[in-house]
PDB file of N, CA and C in Angstrom:
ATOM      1  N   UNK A   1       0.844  -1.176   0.000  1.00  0.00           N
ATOM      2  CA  UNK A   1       0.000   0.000   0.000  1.00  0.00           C
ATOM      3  C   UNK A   1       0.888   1.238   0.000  1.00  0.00           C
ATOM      4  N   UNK A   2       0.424   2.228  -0.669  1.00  0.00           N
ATOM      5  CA  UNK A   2       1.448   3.469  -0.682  1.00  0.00           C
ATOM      6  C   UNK A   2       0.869   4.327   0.153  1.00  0.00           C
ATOM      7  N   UNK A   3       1.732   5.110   0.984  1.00  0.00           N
ATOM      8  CA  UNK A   3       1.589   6.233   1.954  1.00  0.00           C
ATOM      9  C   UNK A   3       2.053   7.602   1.564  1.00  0.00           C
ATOM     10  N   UNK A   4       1.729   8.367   0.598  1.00  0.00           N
ATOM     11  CA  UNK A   4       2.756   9.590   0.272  1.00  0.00           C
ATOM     12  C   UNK A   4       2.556  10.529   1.770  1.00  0.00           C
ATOM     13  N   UNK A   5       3.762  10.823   1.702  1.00  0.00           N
ATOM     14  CA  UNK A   5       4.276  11.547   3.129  1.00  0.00           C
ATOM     15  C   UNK A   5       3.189  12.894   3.070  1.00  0.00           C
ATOM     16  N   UNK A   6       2.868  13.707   3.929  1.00  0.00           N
ATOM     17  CA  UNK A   6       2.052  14.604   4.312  1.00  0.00           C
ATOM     18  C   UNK A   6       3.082  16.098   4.784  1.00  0.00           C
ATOM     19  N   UNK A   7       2.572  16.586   4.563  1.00  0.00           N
ATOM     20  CA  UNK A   7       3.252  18.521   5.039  1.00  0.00           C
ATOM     21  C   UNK A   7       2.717  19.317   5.523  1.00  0.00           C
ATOM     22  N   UNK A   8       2.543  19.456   7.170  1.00  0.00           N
ATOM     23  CA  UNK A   8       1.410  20.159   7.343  1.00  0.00           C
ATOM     24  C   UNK A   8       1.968  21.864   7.412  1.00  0.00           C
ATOM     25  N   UNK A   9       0.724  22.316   6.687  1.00  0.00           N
ATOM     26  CA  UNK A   9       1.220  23.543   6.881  1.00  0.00           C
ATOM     27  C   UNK A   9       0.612  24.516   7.327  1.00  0.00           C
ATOM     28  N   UNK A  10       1.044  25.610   8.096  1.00  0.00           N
ATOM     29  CA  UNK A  10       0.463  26.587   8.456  1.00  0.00           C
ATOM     30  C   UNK A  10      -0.355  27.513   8.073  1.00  0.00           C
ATOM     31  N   UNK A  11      -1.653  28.292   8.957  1.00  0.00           N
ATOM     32  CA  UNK A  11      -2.570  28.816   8.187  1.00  0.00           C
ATOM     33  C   UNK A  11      -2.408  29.765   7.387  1.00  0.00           C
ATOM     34  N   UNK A  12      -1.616  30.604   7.543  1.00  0.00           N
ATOM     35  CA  UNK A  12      -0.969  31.446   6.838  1.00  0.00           C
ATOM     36  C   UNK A  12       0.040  31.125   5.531  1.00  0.00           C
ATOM     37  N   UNK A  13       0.474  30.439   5.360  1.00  0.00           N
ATOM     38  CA  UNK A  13       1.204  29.248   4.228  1.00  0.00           C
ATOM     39  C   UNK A  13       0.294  28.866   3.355  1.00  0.00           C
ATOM     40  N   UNK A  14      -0.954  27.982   4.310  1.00  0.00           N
ATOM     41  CA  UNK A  14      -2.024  27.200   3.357  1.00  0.00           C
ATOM     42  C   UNK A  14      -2.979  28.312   2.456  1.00  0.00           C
ATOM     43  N   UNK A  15      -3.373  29.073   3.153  1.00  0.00           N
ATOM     44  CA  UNK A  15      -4.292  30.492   2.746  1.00  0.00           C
ATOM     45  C   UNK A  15      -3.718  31.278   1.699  1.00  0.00           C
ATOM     46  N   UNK A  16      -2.780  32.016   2.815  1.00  0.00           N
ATOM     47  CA  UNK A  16      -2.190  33.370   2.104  1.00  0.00           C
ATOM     48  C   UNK A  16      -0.775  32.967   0.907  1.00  0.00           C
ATOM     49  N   UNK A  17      -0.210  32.036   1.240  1.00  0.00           N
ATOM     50  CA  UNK A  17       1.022  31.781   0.543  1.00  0.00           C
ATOM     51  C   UNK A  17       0.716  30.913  -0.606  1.00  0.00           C
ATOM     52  N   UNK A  18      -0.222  30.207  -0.454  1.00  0.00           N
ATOM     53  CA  UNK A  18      -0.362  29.381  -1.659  1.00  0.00           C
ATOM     54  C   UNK A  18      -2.180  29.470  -2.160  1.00  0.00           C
ATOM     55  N   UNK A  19      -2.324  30.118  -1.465  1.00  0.00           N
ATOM     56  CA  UNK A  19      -3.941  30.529  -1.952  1.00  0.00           C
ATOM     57  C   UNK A  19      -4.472  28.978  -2.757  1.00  0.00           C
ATOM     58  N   UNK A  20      -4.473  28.285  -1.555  1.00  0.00           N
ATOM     59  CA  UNK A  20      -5.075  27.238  -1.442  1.00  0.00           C
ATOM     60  C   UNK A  20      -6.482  27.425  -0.268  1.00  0.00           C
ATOM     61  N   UNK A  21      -8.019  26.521  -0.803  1.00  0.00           N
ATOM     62  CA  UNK A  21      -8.871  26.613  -0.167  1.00  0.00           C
ATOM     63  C   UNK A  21      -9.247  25.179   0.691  1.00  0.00           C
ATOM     64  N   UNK A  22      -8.549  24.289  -0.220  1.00  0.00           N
ATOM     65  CA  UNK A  22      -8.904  23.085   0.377  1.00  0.00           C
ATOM     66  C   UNK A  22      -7.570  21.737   0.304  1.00  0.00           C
ATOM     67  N   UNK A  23      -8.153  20.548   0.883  1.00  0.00           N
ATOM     68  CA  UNK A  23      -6.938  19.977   0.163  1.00  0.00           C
ATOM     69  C   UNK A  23      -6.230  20.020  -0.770  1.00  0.00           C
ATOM     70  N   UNK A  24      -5.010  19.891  -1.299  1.00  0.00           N
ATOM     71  CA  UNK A  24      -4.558  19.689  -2.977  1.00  0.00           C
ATOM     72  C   UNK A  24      -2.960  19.042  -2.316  1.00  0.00           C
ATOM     73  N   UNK A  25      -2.629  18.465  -3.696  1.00  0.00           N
ATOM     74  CA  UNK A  25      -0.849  18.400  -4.072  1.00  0.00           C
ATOM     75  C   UNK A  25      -0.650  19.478  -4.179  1.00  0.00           C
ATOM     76  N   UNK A  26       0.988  19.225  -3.436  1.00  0.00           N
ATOM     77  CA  UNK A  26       1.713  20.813  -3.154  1.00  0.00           C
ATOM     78  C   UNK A  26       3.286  20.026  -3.383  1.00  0.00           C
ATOM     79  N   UNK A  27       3.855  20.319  -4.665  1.00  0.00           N
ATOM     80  CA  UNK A  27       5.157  19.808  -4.939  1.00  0.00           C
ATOM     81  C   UNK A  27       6.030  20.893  -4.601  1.00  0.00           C
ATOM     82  N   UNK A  28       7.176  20.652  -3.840  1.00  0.00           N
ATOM     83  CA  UNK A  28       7.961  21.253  -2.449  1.00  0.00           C
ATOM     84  C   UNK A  28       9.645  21.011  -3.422  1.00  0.00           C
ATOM     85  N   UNK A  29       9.935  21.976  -3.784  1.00  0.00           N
ATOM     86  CA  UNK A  29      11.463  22.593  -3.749  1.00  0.00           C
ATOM     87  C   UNK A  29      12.162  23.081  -2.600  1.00  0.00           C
ATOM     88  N   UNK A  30      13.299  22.204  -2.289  1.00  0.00           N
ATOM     89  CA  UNK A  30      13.634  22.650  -0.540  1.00  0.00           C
ATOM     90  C   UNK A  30      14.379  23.575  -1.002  1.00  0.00           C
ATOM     91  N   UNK A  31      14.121  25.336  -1.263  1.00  0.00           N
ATOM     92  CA  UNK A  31      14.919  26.291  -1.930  1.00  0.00           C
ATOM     93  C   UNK A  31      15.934  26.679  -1.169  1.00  0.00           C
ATOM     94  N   UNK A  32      16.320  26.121   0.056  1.00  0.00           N
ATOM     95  CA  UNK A  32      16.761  27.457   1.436  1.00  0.00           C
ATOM     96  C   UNK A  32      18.295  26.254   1.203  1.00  0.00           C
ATOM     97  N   UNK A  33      18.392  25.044   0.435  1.00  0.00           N
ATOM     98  CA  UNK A  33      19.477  23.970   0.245  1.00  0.00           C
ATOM     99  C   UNK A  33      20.481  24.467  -0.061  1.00  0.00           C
ATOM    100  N   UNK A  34      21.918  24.604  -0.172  1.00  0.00           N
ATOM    101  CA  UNK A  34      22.500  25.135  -1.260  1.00  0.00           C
ATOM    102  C   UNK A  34      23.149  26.553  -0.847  1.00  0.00           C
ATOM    103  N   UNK A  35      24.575  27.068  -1.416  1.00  0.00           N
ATOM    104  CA  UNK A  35      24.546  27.820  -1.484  1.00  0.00           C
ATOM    105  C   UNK A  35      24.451  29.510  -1.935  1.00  0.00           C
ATOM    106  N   UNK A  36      25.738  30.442  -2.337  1.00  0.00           N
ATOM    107  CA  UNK A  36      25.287  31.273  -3.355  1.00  0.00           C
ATOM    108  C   UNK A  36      24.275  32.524  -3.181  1.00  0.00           C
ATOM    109  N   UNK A  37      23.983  33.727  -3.972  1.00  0.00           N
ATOM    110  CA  UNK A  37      23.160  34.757  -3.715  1.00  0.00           C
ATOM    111  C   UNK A  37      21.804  34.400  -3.232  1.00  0.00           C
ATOM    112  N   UNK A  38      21.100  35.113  -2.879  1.00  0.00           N
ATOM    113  CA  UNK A  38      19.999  35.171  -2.762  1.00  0.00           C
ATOM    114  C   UNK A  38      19.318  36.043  -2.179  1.00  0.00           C
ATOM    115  N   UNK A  39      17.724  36.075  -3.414  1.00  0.00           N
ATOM    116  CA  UNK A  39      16.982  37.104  -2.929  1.00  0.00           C
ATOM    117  C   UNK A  39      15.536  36.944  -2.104  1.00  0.00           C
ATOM    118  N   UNK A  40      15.715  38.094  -1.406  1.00  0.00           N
ATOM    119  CA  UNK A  40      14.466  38.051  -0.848  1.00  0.00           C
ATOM    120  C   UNK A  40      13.021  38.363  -1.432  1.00  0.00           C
ATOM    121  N   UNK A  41      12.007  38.097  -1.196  1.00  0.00           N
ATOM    122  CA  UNK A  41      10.912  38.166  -2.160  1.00  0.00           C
ATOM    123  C   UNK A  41       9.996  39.553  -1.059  1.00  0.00           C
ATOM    124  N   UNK A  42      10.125  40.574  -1.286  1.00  0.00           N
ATOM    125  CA  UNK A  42       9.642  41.514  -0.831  1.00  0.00           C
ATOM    126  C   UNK A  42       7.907  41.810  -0.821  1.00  0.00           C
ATOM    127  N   UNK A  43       7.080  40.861  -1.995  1.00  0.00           N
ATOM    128  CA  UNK A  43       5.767  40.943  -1.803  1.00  0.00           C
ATOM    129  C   UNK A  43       5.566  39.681  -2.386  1.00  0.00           C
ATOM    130  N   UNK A  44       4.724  39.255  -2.219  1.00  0.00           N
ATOM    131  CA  UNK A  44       4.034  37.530  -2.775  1.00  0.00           C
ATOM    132  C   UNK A  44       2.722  37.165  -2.026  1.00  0.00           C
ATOM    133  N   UNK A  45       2.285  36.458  -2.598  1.00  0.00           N
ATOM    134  CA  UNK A  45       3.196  35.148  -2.966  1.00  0.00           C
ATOM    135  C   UNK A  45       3.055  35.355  -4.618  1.00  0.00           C
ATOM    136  N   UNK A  46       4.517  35.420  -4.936  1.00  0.00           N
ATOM    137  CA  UNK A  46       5.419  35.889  -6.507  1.00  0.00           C
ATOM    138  C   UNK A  46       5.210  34.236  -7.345  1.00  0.00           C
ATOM    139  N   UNK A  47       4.793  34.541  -8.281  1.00  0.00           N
ATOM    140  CA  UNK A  47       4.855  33.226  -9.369  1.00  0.00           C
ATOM    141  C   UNK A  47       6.015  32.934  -9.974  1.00  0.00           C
ATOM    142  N   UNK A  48       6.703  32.272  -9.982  1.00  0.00           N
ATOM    143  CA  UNK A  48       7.369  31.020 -10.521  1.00  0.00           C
ATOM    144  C   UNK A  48       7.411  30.867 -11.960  1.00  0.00           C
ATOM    145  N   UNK A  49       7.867  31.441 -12.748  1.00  0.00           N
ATOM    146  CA  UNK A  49       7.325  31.080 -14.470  1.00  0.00           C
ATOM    147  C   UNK A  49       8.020  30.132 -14.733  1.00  0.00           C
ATOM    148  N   UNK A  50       8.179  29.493 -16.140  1.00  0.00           N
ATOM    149  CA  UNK A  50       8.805  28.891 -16.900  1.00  0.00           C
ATOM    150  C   UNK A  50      10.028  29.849 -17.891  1.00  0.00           C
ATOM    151  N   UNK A  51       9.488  30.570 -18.027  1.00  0.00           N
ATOM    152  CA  UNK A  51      10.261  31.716 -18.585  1.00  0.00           C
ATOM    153  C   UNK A  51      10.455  32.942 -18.251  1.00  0.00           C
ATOM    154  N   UNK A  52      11.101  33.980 -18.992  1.00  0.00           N
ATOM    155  CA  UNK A  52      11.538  35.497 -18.305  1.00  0.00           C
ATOM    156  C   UNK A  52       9.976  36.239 -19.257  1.00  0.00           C
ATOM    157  N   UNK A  53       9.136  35.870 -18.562  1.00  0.00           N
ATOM    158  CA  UNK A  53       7.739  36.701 -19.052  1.00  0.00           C
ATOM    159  C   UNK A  53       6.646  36.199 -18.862  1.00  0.00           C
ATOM    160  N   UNK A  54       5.594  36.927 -18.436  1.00  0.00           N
ATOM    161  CA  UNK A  54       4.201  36.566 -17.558  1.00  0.00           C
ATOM    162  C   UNK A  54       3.501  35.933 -18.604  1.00  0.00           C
ATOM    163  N   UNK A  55       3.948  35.831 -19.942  1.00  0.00           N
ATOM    164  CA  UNK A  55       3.388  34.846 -20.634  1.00  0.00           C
ATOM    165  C   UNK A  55       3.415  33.239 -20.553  1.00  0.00           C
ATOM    166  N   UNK A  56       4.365  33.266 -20.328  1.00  0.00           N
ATOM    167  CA  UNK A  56       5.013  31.771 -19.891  1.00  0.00           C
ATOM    168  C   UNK A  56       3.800  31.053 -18.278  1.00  0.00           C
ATOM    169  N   UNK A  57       3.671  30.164 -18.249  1.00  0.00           N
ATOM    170  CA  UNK A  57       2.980  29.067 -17.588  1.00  0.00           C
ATOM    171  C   UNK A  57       3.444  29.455 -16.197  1.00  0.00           C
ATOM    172  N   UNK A  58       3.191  29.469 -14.888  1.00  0.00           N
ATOM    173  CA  UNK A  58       3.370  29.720 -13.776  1.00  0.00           C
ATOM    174  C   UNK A  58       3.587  28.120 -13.204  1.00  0.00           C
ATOM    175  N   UNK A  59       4.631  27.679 -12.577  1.00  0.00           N
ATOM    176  CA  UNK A  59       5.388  26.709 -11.905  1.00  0.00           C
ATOM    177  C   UNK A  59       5.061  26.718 -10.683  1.00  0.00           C
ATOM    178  N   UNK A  60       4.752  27.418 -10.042  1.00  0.00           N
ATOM    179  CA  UNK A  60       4.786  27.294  -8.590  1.00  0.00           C
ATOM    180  C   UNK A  60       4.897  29.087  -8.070  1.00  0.00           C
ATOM    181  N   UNK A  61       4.758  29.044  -6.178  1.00  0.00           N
ATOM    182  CA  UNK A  61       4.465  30.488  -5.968  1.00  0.00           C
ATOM    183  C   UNK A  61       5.563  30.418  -4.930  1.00  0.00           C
ATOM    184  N   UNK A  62       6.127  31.858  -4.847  1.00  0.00           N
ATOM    185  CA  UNK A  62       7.225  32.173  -3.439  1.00  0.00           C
ATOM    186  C   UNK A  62       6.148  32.547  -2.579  1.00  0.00           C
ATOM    187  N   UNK A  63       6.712  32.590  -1.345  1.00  0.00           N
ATOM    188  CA  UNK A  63       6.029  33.304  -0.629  1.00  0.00           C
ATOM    189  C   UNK A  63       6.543  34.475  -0.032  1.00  0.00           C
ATOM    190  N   UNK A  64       5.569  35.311   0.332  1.00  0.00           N
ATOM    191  CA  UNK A  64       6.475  37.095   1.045  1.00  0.00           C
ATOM    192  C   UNK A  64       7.675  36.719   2.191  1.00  0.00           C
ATOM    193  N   UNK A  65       8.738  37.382   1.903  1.00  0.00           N
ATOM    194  CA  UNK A  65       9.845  37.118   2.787  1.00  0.00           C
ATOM    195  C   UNK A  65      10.739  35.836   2.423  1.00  0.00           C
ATOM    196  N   UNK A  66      10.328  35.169   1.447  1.00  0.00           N
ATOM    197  CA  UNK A  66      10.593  34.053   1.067  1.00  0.00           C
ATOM    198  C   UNK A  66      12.246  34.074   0.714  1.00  0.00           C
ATOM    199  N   UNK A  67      13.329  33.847   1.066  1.00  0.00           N
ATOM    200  CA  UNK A  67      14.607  33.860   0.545  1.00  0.00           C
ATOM    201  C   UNK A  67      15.103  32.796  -0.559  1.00  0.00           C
ATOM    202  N   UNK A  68      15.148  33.107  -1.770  1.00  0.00           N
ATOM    203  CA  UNK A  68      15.296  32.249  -3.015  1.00  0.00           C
ATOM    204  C   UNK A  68      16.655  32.117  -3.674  1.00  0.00           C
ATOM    205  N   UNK A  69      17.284  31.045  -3.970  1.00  0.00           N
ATOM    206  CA  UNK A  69      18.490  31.036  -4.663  1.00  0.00           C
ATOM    207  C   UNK A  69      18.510  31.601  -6.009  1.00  0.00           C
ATOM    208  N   UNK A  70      19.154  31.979  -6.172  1.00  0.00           N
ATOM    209  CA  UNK A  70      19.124  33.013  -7.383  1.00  0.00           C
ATOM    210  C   UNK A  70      20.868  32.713  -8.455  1.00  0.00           C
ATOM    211  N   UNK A  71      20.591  31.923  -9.570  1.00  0.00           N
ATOM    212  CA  UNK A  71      21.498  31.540  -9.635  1.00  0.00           C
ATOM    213  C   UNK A  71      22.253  32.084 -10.959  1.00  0.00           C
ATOM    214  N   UNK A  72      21.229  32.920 -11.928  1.00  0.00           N
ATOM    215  CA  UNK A  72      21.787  33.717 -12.705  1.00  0.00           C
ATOM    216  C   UNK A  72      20.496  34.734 -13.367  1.00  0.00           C
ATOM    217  N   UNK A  73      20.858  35.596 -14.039  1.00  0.00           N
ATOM    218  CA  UNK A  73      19.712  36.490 -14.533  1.00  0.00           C
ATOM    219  C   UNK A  73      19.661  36.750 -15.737  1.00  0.00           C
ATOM    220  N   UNK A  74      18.494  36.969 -16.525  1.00  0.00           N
ATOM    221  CA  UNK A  74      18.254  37.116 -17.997  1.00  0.00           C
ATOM    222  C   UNK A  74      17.223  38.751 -18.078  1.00  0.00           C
ATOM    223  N   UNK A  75      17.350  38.794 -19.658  1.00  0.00           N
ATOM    224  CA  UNK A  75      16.573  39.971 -20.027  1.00  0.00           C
ATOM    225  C   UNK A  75      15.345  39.746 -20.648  1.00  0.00           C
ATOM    226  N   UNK A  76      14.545  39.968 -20.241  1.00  0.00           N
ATOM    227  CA  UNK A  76      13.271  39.296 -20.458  1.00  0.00           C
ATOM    228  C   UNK A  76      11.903  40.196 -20.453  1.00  0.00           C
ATOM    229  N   UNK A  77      10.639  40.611 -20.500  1.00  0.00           N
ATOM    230  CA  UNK A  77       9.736  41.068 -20.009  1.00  0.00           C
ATOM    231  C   UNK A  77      10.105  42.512 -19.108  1.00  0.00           C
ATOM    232  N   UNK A  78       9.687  43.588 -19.621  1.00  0.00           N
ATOM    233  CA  UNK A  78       9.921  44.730 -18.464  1.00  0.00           C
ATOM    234  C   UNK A  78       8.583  44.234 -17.579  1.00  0.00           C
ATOM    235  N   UNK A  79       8.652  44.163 -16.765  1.00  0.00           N
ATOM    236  CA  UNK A  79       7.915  44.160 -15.598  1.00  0.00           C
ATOM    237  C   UNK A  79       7.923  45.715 -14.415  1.00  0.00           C
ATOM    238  N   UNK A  80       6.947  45.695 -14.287  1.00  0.00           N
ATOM    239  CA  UNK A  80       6.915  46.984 -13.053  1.00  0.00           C
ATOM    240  C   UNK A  80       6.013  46.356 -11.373  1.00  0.00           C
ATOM    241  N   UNK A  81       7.065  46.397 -10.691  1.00  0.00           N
ATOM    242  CA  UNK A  81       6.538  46.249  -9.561  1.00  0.00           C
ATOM    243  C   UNK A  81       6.524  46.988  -8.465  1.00  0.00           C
ATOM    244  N   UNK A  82       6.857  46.436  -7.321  1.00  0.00           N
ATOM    245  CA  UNK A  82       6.773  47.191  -5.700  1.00  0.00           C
ATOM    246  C   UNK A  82       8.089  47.733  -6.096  1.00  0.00           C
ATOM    247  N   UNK A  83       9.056  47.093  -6.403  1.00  0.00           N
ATOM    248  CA  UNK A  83      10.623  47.498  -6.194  1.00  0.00           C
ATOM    249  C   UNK A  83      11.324  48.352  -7.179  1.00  0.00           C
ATOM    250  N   UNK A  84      10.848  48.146  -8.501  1.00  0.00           N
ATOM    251  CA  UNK A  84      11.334  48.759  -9.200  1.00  0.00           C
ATOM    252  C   UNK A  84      10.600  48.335 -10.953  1.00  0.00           C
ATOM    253  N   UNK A  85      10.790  48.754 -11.833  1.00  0.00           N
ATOM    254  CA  UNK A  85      10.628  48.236 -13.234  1.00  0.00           C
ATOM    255  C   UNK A  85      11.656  47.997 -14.073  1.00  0.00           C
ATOM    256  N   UNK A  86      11.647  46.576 -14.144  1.00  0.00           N
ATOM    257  CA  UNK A  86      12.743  46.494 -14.945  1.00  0.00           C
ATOM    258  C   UNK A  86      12.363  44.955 -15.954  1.00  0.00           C
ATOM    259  N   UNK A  87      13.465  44.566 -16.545  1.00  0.00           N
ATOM    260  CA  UNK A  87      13.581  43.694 -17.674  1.00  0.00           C
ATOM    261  C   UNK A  87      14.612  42.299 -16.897  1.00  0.00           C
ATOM    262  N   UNK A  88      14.647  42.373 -15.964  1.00  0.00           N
ATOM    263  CA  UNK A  88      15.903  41.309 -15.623  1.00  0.00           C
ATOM    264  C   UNK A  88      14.728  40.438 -14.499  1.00  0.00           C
ATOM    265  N   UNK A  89      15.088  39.210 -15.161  1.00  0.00           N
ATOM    266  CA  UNK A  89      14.719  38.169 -14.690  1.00  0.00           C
ATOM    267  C   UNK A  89      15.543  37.260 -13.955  1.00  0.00           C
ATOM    268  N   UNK A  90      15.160  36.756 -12.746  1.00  0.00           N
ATOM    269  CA  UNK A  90      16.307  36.098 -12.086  1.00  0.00           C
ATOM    270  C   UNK A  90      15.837  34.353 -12.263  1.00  0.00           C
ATOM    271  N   UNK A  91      17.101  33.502 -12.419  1.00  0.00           N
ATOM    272  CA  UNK A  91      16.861  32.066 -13.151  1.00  0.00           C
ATOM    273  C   UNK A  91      17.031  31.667 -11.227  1.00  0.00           C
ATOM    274  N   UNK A  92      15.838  30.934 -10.921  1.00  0.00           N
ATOM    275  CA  UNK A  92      16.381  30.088  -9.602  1.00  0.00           C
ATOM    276  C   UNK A  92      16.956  29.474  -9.828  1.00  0.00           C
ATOM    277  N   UNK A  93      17.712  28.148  -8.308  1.00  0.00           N
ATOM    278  CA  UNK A  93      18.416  27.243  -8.617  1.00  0.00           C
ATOM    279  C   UNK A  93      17.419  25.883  -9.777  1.00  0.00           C
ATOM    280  N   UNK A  94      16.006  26.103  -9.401  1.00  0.00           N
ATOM    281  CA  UNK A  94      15.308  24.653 -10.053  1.00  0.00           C
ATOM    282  C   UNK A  94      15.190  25.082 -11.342  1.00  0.00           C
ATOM    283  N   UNK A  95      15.252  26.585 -12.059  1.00  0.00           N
ATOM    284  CA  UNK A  95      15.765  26.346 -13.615  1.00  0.00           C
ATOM    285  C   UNK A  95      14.493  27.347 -14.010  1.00  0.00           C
ATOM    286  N   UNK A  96      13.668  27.831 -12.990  1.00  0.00           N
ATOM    287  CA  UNK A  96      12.774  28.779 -13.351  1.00  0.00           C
ATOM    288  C   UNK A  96      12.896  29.827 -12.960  1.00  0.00           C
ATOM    289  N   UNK A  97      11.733  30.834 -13.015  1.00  0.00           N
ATOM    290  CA  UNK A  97      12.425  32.251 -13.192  1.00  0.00           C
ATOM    291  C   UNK A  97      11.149  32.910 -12.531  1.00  0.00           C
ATOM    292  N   UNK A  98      11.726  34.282 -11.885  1.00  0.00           N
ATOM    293  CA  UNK A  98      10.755  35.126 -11.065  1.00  0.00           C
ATOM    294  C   UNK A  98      11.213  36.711 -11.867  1.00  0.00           C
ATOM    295  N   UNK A  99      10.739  37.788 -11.567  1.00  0.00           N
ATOM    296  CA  UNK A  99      10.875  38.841 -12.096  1.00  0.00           C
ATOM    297  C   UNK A  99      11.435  39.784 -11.065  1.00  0.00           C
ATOM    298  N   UNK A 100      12.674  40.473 -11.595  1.00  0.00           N
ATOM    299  CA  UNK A 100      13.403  40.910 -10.334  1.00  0.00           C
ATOM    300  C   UNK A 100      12.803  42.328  -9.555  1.00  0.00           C
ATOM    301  N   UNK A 101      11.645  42.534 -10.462  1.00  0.00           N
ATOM    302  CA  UNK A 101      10.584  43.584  -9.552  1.00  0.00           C
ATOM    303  C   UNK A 101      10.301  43.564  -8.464  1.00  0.00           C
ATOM    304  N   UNK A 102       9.874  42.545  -8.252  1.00  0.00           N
ATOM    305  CA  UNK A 102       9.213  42.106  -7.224  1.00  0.00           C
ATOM    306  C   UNK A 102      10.562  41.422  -5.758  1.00  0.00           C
ATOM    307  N   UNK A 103      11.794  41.322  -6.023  1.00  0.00           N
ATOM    308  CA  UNK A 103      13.054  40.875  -5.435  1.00  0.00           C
ATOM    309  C   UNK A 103      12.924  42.012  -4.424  1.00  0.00           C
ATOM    310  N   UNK A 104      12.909  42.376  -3.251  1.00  0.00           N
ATOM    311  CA  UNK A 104      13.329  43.196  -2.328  1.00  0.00           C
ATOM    312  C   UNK A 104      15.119  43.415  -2.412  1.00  0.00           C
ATOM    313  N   UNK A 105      15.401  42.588  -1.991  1.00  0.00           N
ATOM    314  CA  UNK A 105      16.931  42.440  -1.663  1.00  0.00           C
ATOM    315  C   UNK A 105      17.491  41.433  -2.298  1.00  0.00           C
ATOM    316  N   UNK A 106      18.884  41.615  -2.697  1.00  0.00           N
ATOM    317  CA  UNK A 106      19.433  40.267  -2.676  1.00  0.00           C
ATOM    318  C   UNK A 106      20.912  40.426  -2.209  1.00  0.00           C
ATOM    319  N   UNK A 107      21.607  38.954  -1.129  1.00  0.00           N
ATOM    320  CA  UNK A 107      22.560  38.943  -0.357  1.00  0.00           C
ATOM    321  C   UNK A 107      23.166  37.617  -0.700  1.00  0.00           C
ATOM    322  N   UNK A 108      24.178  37.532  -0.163  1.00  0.00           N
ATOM    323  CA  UNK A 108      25.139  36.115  -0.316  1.00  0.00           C
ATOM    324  C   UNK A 108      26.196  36.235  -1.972  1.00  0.00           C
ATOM    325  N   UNK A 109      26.352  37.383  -2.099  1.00  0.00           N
ATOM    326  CA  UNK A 109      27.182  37.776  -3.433  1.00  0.00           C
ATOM    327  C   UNK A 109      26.389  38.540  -4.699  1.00  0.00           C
ATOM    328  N   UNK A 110      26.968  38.465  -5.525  1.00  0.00           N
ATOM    329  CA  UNK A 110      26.134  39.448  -7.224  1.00  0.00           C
ATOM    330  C   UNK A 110      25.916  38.090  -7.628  1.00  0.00           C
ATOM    331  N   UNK A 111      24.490  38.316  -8.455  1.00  0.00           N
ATOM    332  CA  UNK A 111      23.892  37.381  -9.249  1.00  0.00           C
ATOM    333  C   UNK A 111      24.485  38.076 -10.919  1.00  0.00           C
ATOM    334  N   UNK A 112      25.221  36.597 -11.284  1.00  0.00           N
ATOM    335  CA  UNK A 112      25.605  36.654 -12.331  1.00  0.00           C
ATOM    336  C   UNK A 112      24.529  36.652 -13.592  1.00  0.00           C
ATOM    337  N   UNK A 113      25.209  37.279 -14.909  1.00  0.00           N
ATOM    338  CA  UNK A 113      24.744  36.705 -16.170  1.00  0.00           C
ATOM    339  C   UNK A 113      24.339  34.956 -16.609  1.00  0.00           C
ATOM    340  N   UNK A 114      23.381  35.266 -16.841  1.00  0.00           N
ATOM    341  CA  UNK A 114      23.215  33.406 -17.568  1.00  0.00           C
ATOM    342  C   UNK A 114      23.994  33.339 -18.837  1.00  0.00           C
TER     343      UNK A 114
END
């Protein structure tokens, strides 16, 4: 018999971070692994694309305060957000991409060119 493991999560996580209403699958990137830059997610919960543009398919969501590996950046989509408007997209470590508008900070070194 199969048991897939369970994650419980907090109300604020389940609600606000993943704007979930009821049960569902929730596939989990342990992002905080690893080392290297990283930014903080200053408003969210920030989508996850497939690509450097809100056209592209949404992967998954950060959540506010969320600290993300950030492992190189592209030019992509001007985006305008809380932080600033710009065209630079940051590639996480899992190979997808957030919009660096929305990045509050980022620490642990300069995020390179892809």
């Amino acid at each position: 018999m199969l048991n897939p493991a369970g994650i419980d999560l907090a109300d604020g996580t389940f609600w606000d971070g993943l704007n979930l209403t009821t049960n569902a699958w929730v596939d989990v990137a342990y992002l905080w692994t690893g080392g290297g830059p990283r930014g903080v997610v200053g408003d969210g919960p920030l989508n996850i694309r497939t690509g450097a543009s809100t056209s592209y398919p949404i992967r998954g969501l950060a959540a506010r305060f969320a600290n993300v590996p950030l492992q190189c950046y592209v030019t992509g989509q001007s985006v305008a957000g809380p932080y600033r408007t710009t065209t630079r997209w940051n590639r996480l470590a899992t190979g997808q991409y957030v919009s660096h508008a929305y990045i509050s900070s980022v620490y642990g070194g300069s995020v390179p060119a892809c």
